[in-house]
C-alpha atoms as a PDB file:
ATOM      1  CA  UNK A   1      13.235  18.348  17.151  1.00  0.00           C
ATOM      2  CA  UNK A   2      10.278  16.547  15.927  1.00  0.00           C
ATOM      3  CA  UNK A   3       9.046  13.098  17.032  1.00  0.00           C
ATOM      4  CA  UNK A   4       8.583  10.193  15.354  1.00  0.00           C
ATOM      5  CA  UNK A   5       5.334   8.794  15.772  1.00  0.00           C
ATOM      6  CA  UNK A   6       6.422   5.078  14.996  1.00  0.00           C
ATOM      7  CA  UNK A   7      10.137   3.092  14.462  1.00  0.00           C
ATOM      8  CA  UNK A   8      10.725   1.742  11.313  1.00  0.00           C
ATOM      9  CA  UNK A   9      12.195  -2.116  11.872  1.00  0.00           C
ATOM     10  CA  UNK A  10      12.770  -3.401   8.418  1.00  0.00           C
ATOM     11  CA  UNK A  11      15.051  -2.784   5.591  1.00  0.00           C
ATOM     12  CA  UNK A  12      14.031  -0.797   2.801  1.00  0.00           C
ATOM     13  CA  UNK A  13      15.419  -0.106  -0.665  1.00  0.00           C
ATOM     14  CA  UNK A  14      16.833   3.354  -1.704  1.00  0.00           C
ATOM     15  CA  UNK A  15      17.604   3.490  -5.385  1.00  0.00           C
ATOM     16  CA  UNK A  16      14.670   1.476  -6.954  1.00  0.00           C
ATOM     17  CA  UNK A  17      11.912   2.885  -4.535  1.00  0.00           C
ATOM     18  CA  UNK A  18      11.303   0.081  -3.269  1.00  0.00           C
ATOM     19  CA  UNK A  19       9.855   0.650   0.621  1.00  0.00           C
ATOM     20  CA  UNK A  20       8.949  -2.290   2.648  1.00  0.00           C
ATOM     21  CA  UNK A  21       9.207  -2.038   6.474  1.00  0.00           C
ATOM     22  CA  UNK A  22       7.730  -0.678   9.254  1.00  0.00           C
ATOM     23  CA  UNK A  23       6.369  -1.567  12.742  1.00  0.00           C
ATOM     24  CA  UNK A  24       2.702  -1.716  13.846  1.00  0.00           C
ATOM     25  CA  UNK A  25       0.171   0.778  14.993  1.00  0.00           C
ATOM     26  CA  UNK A  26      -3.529   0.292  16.696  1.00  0.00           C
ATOM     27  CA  UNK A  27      -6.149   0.847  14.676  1.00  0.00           C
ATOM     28  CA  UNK A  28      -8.574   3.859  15.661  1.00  0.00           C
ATOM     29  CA  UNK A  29     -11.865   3.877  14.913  1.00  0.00           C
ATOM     30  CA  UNK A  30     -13.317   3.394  11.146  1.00  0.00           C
ATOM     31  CA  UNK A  31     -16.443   5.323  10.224  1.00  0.00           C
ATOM     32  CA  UNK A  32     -19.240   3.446   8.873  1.00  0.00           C
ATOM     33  CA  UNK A  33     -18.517   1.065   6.180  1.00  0.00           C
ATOM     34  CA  UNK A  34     -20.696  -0.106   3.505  1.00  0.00           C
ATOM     35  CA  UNK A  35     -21.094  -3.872   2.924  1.00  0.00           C
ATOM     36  CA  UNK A  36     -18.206  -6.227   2.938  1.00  0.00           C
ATOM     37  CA  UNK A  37     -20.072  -7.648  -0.260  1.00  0.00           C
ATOM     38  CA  UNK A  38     -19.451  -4.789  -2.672  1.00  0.00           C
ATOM     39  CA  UNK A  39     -16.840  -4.835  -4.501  1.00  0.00           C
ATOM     40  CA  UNK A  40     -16.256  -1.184  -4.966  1.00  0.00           C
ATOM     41  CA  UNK A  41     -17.795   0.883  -2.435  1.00  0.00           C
ATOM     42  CA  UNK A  42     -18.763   4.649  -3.821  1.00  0.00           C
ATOM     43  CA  UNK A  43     -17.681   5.666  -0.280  1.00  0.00           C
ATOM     44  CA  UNK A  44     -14.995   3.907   0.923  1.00  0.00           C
ATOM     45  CA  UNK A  45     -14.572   3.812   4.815  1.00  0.00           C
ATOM     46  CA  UNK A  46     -11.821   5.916   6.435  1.00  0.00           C
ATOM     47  CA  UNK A  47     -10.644   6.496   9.960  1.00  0.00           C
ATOM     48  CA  UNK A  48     -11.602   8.996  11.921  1.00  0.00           C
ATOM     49  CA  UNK A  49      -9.287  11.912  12.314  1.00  0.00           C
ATOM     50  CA  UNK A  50      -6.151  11.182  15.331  1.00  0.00           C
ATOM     51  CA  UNK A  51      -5.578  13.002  18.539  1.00  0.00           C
ATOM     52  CA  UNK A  52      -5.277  16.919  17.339  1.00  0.00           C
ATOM     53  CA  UNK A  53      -6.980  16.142  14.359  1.00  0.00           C
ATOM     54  CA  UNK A  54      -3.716  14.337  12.922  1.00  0.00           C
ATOM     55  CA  UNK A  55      -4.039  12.506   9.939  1.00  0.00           C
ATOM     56  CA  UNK A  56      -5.597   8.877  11.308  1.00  0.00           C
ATOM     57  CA  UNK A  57      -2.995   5.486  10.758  1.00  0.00           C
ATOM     58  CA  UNK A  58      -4.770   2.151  10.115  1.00  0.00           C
ATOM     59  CA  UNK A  59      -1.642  -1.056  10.895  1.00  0.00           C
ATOM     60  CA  UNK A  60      -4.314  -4.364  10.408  1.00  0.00           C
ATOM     61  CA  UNK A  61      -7.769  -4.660  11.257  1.00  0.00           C
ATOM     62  CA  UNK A  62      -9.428  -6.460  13.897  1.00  0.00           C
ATOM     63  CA  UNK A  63      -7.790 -10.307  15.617  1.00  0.00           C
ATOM     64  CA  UNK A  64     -11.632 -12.061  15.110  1.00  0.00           C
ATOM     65  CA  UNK A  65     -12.045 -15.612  14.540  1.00  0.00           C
ATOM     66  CA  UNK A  66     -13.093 -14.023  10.791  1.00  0.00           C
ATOM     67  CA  UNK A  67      -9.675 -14.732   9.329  1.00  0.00           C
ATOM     68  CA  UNK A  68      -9.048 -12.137   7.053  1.00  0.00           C
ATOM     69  CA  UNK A  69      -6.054 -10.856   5.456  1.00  0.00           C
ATOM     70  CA  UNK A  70      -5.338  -7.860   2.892  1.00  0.00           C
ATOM     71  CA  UNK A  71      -2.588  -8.598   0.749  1.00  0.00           C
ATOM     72  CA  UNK A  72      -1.249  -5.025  -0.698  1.00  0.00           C
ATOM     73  CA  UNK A  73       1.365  -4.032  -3.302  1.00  0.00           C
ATOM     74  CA  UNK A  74       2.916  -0.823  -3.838  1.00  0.00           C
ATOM     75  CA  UNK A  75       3.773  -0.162  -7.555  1.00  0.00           C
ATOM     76  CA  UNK A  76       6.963   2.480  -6.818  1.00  0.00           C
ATOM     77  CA  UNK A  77       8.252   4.923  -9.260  1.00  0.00           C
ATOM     78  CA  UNK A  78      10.433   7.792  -8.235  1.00  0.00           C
ATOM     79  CA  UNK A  79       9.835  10.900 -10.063  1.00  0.00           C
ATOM     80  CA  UNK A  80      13.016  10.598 -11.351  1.00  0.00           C
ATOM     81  CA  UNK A  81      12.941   7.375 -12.901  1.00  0.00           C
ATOM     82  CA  UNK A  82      12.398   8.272 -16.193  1.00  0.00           C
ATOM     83  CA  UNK A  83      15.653   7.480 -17.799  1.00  0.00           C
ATOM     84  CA  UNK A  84      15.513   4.063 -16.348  1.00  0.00           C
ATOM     85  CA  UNK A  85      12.328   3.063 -17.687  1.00  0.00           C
ATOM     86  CA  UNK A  86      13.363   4.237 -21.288  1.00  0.00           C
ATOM     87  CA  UNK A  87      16.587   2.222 -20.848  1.00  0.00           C
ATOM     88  CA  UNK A  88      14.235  -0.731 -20.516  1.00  0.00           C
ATOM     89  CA  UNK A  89      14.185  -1.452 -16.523  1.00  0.00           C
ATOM     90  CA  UNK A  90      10.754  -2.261 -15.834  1.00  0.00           C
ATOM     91  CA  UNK A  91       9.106  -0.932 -12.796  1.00  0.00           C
ATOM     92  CA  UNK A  92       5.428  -2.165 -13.477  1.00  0.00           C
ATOM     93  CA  UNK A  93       4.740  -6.302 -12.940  1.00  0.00           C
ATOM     94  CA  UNK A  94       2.074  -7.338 -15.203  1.00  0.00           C
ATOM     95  CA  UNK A  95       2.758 -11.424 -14.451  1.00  0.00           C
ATOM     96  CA  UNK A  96       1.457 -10.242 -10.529  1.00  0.00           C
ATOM     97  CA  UNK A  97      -1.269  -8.590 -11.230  1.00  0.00           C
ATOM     98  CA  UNK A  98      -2.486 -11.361 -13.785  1.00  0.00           C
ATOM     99  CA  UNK A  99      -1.513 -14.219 -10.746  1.00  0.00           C
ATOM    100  CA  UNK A 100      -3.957 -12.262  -8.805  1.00  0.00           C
ATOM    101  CA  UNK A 101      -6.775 -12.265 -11.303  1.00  0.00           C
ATOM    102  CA  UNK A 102      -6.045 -16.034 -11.935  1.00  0.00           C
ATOM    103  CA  UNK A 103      -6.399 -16.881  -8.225  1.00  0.00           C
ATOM    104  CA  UNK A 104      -9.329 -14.147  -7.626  1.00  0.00           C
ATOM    105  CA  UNK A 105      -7.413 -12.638  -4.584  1.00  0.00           C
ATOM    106  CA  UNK A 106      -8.573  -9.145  -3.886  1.00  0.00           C
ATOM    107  CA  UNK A 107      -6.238  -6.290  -3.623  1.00  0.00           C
ATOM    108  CA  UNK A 108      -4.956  -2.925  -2.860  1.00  0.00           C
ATOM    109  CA  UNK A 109      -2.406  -1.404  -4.890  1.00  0.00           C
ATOM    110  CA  UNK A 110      -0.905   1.566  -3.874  1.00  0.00           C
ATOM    111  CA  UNK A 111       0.978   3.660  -6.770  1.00  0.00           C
ATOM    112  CA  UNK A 112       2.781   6.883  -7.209  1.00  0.00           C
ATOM    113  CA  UNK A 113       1.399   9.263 -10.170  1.00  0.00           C
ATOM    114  CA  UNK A 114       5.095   8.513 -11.421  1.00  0.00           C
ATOM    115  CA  UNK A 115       4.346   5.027 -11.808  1.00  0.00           C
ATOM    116  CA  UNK A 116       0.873   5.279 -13.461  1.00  0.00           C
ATOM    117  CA  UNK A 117       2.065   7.555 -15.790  1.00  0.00           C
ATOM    118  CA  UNK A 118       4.685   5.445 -16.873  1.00  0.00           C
ATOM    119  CA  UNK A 119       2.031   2.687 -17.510  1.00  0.00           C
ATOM    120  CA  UNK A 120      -1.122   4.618 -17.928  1.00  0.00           C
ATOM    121  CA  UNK A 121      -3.179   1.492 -19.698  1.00  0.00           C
ATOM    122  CA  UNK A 122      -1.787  -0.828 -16.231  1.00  0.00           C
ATOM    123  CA  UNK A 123      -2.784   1.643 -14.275  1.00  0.00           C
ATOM    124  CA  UNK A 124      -6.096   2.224 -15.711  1.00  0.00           C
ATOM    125  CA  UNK A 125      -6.940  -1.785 -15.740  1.00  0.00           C
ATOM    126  CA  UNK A 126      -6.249  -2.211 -12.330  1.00  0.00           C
ATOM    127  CA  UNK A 127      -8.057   1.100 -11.477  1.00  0.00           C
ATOM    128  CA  UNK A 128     -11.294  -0.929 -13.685  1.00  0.00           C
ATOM    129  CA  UNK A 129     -11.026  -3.911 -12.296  1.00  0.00           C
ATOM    130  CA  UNK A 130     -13.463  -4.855  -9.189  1.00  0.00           C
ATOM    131  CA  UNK A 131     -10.765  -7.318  -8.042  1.00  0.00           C
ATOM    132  CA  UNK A 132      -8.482  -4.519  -6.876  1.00  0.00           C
ATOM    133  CA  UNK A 133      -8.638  -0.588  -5.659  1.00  0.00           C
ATOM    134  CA  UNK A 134      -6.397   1.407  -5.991  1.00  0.00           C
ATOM    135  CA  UNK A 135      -4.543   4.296  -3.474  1.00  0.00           C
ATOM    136  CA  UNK A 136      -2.277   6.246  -2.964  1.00  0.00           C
ATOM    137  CA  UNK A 137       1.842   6.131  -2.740  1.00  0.00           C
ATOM    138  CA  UNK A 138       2.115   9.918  -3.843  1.00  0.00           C
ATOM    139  CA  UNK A 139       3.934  11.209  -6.810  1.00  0.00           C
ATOM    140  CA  UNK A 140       7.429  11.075  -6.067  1.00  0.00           C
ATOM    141  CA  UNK A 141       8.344   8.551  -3.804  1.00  0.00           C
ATOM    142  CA  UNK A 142       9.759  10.925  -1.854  1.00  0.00           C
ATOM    143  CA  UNK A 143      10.422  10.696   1.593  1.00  0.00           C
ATOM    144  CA  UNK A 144       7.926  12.577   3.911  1.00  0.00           C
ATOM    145  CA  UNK A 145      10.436  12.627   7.028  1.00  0.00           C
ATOM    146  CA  UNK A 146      14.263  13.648   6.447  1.00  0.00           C
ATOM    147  CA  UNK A 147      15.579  10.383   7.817  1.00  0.00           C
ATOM    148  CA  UNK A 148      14.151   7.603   5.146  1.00  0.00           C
ATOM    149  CA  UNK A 149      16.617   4.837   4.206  1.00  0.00           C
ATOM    150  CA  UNK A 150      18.349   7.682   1.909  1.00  0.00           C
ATOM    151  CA  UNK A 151      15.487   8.859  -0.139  1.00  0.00           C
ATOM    152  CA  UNK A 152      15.029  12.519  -1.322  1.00  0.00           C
ATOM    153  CA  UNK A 153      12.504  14.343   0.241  1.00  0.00           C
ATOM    154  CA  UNK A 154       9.634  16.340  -0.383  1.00  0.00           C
ATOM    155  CA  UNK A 155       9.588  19.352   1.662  1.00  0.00           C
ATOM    156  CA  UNK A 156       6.531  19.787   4.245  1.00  0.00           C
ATOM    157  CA  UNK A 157       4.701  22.927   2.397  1.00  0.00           C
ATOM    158  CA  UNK A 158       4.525  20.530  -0.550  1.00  0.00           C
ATOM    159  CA  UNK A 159       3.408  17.088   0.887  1.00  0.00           C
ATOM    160  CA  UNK A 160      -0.200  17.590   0.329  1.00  0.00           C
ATOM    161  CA  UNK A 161       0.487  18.623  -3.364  1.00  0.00           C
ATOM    162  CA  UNK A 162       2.160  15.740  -3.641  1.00  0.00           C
ATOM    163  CA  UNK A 163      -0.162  13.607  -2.337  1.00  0.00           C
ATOM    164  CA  UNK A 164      -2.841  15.104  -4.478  1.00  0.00           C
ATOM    165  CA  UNK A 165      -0.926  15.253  -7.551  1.00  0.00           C
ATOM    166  CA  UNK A 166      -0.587  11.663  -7.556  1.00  0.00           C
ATOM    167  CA  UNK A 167      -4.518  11.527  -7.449  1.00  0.00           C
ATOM    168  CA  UNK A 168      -4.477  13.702 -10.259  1.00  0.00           C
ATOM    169  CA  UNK A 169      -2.306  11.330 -12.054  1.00  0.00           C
ATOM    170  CA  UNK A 170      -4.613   8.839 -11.351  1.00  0.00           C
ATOM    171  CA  UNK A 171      -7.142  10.749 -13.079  1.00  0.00           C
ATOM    172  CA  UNK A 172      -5.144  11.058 -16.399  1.00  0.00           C
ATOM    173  CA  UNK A 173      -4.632   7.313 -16.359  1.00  0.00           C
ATOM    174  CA  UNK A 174      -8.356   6.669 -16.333  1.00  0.00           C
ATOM    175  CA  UNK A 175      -8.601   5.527 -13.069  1.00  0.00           C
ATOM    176  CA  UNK A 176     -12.177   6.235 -12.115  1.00  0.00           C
ATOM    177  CA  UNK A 177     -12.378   5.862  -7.826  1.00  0.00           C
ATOM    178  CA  UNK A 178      -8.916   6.188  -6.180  1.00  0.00           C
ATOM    179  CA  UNK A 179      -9.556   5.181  -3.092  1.00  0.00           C
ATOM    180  CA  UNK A 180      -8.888   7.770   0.251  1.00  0.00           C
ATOM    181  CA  UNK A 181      -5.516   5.868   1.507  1.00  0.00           C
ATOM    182  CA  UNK A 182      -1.859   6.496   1.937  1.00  0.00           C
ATOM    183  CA  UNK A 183       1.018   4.688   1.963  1.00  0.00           C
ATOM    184  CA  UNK A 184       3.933   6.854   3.116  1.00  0.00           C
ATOM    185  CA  UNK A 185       6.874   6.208   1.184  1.00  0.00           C
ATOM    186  CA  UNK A 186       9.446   3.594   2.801  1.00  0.00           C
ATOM    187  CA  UNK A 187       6.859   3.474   5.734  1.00  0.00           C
ATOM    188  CA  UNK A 188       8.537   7.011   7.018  1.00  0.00           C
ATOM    189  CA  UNK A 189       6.487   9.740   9.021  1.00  0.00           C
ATOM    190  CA  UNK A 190       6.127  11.298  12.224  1.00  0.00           C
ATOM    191  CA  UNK A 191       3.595  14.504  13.462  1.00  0.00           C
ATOM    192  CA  UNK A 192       4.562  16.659  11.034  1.00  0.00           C
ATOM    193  CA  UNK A 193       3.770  15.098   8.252  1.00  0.00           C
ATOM    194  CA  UNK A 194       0.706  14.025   9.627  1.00  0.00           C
ATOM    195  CA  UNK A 195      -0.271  17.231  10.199  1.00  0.00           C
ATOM    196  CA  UNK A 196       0.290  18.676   6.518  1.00  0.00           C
ATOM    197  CA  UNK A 197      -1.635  15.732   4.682  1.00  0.00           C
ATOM    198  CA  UNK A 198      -4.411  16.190   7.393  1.00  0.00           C
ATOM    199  CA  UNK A 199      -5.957  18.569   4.862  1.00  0.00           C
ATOM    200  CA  UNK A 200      -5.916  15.652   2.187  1.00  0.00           C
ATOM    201  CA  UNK A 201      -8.560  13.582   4.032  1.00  0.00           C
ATOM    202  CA  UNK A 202      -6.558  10.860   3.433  1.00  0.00           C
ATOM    203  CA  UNK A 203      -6.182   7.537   5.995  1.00  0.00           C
ATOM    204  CA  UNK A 204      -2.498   6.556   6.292  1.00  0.00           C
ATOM    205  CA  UNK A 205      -2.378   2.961   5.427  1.00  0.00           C
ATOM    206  CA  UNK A 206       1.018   0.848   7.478  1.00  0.00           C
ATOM    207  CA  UNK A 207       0.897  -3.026   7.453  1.00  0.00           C
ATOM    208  CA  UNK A 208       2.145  -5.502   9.813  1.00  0.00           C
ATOM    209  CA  UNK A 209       3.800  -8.290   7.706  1.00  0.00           C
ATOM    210  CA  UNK A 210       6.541  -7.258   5.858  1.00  0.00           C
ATOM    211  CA  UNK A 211       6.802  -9.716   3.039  1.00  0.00           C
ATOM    212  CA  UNK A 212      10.922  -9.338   2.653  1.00  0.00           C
ATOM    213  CA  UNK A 213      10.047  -9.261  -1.351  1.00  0.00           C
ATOM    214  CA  UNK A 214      12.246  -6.399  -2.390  1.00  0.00           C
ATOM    215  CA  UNK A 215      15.233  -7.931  -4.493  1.00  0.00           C
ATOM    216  CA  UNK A 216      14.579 -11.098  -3.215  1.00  0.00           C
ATOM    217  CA  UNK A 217      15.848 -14.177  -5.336  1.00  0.00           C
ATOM    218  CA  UNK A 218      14.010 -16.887  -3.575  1.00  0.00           C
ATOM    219  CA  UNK A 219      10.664 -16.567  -4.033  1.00  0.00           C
ATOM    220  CA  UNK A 220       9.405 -19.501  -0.729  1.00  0.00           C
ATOM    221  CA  UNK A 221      11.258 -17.563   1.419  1.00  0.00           C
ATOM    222  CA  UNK A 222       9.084 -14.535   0.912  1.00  0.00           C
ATOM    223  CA  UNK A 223       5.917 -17.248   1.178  1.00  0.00           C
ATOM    224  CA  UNK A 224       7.689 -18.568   4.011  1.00  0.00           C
ATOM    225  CA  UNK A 225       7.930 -14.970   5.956  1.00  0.00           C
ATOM    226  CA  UNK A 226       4.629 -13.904   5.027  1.00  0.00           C
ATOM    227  CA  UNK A 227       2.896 -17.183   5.769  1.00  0.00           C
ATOM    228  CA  UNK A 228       5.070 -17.020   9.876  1.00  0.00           C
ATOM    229  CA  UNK A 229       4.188 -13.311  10.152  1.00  0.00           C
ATOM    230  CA  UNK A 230      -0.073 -13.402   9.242  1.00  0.00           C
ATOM    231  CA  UNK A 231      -2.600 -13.009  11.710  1.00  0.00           C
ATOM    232  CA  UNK A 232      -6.070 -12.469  11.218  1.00  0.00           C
ATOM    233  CA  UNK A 233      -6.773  -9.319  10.211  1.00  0.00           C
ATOM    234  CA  UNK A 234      -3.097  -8.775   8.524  1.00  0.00           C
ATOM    235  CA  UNK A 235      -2.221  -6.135   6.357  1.00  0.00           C
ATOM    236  CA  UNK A 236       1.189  -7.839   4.321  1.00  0.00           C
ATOM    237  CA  UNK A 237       3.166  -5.121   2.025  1.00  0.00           C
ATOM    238  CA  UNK A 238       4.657  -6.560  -0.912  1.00  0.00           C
ATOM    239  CA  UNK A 239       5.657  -4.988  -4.378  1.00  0.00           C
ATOM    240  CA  UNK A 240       4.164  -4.730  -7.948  1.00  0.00           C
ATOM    241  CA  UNK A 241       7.513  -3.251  -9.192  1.00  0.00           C
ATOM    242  CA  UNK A 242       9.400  -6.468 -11.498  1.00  0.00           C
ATOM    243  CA  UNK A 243      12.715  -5.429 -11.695  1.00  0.00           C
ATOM    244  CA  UNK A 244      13.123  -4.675  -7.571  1.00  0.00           C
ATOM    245  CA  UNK A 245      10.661  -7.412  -6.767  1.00  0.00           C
ATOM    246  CA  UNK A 246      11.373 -10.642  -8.888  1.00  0.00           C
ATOM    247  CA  UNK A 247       9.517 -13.350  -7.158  1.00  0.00           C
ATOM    248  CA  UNK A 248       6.892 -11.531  -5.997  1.00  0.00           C
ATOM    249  CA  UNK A 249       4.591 -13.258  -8.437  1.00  0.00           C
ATOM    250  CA  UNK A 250       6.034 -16.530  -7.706  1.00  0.00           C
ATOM    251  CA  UNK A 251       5.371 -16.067  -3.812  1.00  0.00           C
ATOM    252  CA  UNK A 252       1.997 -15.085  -4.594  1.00  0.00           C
ATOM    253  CA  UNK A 253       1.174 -18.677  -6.390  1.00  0.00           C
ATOM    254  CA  UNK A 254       2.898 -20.162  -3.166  1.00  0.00           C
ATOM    255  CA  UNK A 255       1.407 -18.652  -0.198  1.00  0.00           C
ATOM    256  CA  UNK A 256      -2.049 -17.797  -1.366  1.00  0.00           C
ATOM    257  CA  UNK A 257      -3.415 -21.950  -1.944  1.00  0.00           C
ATOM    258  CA  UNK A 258      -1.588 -22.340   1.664  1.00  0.00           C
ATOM    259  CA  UNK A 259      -3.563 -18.892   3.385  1.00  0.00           C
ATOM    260  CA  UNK A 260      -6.751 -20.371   2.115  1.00  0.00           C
ATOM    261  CA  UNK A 261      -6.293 -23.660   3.462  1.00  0.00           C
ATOM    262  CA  UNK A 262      -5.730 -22.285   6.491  1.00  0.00           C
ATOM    263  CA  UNK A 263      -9.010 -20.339   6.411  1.00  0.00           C
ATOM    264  CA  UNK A 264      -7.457 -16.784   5.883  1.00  0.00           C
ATOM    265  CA  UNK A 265      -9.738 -14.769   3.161  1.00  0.00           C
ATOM    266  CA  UNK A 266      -8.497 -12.090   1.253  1.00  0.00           C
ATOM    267  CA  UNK A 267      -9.688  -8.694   1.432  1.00  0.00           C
ATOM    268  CA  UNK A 268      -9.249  -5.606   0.350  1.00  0.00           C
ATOM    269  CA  UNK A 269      -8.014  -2.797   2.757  1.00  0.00           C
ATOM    270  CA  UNK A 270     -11.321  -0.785   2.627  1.00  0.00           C
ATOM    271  CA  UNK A 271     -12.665  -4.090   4.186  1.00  0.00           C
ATOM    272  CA  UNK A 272     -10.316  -4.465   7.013  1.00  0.00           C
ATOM    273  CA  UNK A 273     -11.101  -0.243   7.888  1.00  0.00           C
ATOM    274  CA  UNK A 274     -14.784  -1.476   7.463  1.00  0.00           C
ATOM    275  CA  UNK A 275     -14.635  -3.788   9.977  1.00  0.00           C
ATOM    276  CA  UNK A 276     -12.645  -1.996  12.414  1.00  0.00           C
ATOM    277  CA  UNK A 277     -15.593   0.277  13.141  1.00  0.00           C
ATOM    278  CA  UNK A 278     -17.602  -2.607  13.317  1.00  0.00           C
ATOM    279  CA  UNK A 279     -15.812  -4.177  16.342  1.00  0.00           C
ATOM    280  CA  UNK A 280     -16.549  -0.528  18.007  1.00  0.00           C
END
């Protein structure tokens, strides 16, 4: 039997791969970071490996007066979408990611390949833009344990392909510095899948504040949730994915003037590792 490193709490979506739940893990500790100030660090802080070498997990950063907050959107695409997207259902969000340029809020999107090759130029201008980075969702969308709200799954000996044929995905798209993170599809894994991606290098990016976006139709009640659940150093999952996620964009234009008057900055996740390592 294998156990599972952390219980998933929230309600995810199966058939539009949209994943949005989870429950929190500590931090461990970052390596070195480079300055808060750049905007897109050539080396990108990661944790340091987990007890037997596991793959590390990063939940939120530090709970310092500095209130910071990393708002993140995953832009899902299962690899067998395909038919959907030429029947015209659109799984990219381009409103969102122009909300977030218009109110200069940093970002981390994490995307399958799927998704980026589905919108290769989207991909590629959020990839170019110093605003956001970009990591990793893998390919699929595939689950990486075999109990995940009812997604397929990818079998263990291929989870690091996976993973790293997403990044080459990336690549085609023209994204030029994927950044060394990993969001597990629908917030699903235990040790074993740790342990296969542990060759990947990769940090395994959770969250604590689940935004409740995914088919919501009332966009202040996801402003409302994420605005209760944010602490200092939060790490809120939300979705870049327009025909799962209406009102994400709509939320967005709500809660961010209200975060700011409250003092919150926005981050990026590479920021929130960064300082983790600095409260060592």
């Amino acid at each position: 039997m294998i156990t599972r490193v952390r219980s998933i709490t929230a309600v995810c979506v199966l058939g539009a791969a949209l994943a949005a739940c989870g429950a929190p893990q500590a931090p461990r500790a970052a390596r070195p970071a480079p300055s808060a100030a750049s905007a897109a660090p050539s080396q990108p802080p990661t944790l340091a490996p987990g007890p037997a070498g596991l793959t590390p997990v990063f939940t939120n950063g530090p709970r310092t007066p500095d209130r910071t907050v990393a708002l993140t959107f995953d832009a899902d695409m299962t690899a067998d979408q395909g038919p959907r997207a030429a029947a015209g259902e659109r799984f990219d969000n381009p409103g969102l990611i122009e909300a977030l340029r218009e109110l200069k809020v940093p970002a981390t999107v994490f995307m399958t390949g799927r998704w980026a090759e589905e919108y290769p130029r989207q991909a590629r201008g959020i990839g170019r833009d110093p605003l956001f980075e970009v990591a990793n969702h893998s390919y699929s969308h595939y689950a990486f344990t075999g109990d995940c709200y009812g997604l397929p799954t990818v079998p263990e000996a291929r989870m690091r392909a996976d993973v790293e044929r997403a990044y080459a995905a990336f690549r085609r798209a023209g994204v030029p510095d994927a950044r060394p993170y990993f969001r597990f599809p629908g917030g699903c894994y235990d040790r074993r899948a740790l342990r296969a991606l542990t060759p990947a290098g990769v940090t395994a990016v959770q969250w604590d504040v689940v935004s409740g976006d995914a088919f919501a139709t009332d966009a202040d009640a996801v402003a409302r949730q994420v605005l209760e659940g944010v602490r200092p150093g939060s790490v809120v999952v939300m979705h870049c994915t327009r025909s799962a996620a209406p009102t994400t964009e709509r939320a967005v234009r709500t809660l961010v003037p209200e975060l700011r008057r409250q003092g919150f900055r926005f981050v990026r996740v590479s920021e929130l590792i960064g300082a983790a390592h600095d409260r060592r």
